[in-house]
Protein backbone atom coordinates (compact mmCIF):
# COMPACT_ATOMS: atom_id res chain seq x y z
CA UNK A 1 0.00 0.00 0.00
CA UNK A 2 1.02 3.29 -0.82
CA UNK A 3 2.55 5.77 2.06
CA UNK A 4 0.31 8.74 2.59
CA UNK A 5 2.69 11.18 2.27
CA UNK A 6 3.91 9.71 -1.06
CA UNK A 7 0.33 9.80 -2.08
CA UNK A 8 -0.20 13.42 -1.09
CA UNK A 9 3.01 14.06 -2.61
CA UNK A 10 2.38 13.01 -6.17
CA UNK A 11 -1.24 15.20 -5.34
CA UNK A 12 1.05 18.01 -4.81
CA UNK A 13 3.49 17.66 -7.58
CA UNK A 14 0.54 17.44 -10.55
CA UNK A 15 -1.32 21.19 -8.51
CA UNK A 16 -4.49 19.05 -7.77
CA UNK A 17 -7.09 20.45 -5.28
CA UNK A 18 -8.59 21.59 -3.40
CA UNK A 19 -8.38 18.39 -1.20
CA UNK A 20 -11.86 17.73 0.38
CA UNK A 21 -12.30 14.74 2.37
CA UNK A 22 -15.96 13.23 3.62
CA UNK A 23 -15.36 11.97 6.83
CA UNK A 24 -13.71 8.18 7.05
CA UNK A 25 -11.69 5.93 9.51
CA UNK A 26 -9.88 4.26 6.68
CA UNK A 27 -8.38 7.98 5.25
CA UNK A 28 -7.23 8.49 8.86
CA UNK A 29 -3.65 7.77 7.15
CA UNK A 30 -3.75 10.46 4.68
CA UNK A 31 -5.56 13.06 6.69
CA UNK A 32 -3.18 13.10 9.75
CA UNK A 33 -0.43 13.66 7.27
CA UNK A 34 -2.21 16.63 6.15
CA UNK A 35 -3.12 18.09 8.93
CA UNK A 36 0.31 18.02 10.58
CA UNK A 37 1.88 19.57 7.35
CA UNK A 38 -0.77 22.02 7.22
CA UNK A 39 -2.18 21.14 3.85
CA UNK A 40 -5.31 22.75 3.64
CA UNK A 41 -8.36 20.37 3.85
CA UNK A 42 -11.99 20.82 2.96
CA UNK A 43 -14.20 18.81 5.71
CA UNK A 44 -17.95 18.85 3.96
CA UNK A 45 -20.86 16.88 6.40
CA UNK A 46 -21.22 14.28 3.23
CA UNK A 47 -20.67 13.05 -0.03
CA UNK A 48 -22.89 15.18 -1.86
CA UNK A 49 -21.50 18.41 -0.65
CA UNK A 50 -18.21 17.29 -1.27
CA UNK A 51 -18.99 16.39 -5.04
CA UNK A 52 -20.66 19.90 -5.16
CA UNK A 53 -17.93 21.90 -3.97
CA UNK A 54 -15.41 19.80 -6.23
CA UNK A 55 -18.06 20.60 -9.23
CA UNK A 56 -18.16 24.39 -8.26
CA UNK A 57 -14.29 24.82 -7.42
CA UNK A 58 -13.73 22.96 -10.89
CA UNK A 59 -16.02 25.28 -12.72
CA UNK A 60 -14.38 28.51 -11.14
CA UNK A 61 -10.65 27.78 -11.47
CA UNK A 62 -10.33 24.97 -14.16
CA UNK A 63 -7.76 23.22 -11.41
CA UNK A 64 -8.82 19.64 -10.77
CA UNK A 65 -10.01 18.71 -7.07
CA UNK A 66 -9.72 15.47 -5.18
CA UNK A 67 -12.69 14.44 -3.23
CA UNK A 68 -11.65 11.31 -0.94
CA UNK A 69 -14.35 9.34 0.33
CA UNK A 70 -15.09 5.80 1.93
CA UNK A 71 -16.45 2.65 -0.58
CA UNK A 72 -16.70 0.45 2.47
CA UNK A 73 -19.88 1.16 3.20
């Protein structure tokens, strides 16, 4: 499995975001990494606000966000 800094790494190195993550256990990884390098992180209450502020950032700015979400469920 892939590290989570190398994975926000590579996020970093092709200027993708905004990052917004729905709330999971299973990103725990990824999101403590963030939060201690003081990546900024969007925090929406579900999936469907996430999706719409990815649509709406992508539709203002042309730069391409990453939602992260759970599929375990």
């Amino acid at each position: 499995m892939i590290e989570a800094k190398d994975f926000v790494k590579e996020l970093m190195k092709n200027n993708l975001g905004p990052l917004i993550e729905v709330p999971c256990s299973l990103l725990s990884p990824i999101i403590n990494f963030m939060l201690e390098k003081g990546i900024p992180l969007e925090t929406p209450a579900n999936e469907a606000i996430g999706m719409g502020l990815a649509a709406g950032h992508y539709l203002a700015t042309g730069k391409i966000p990453v939602v992260m979400m759970q599929n375990s469920g």
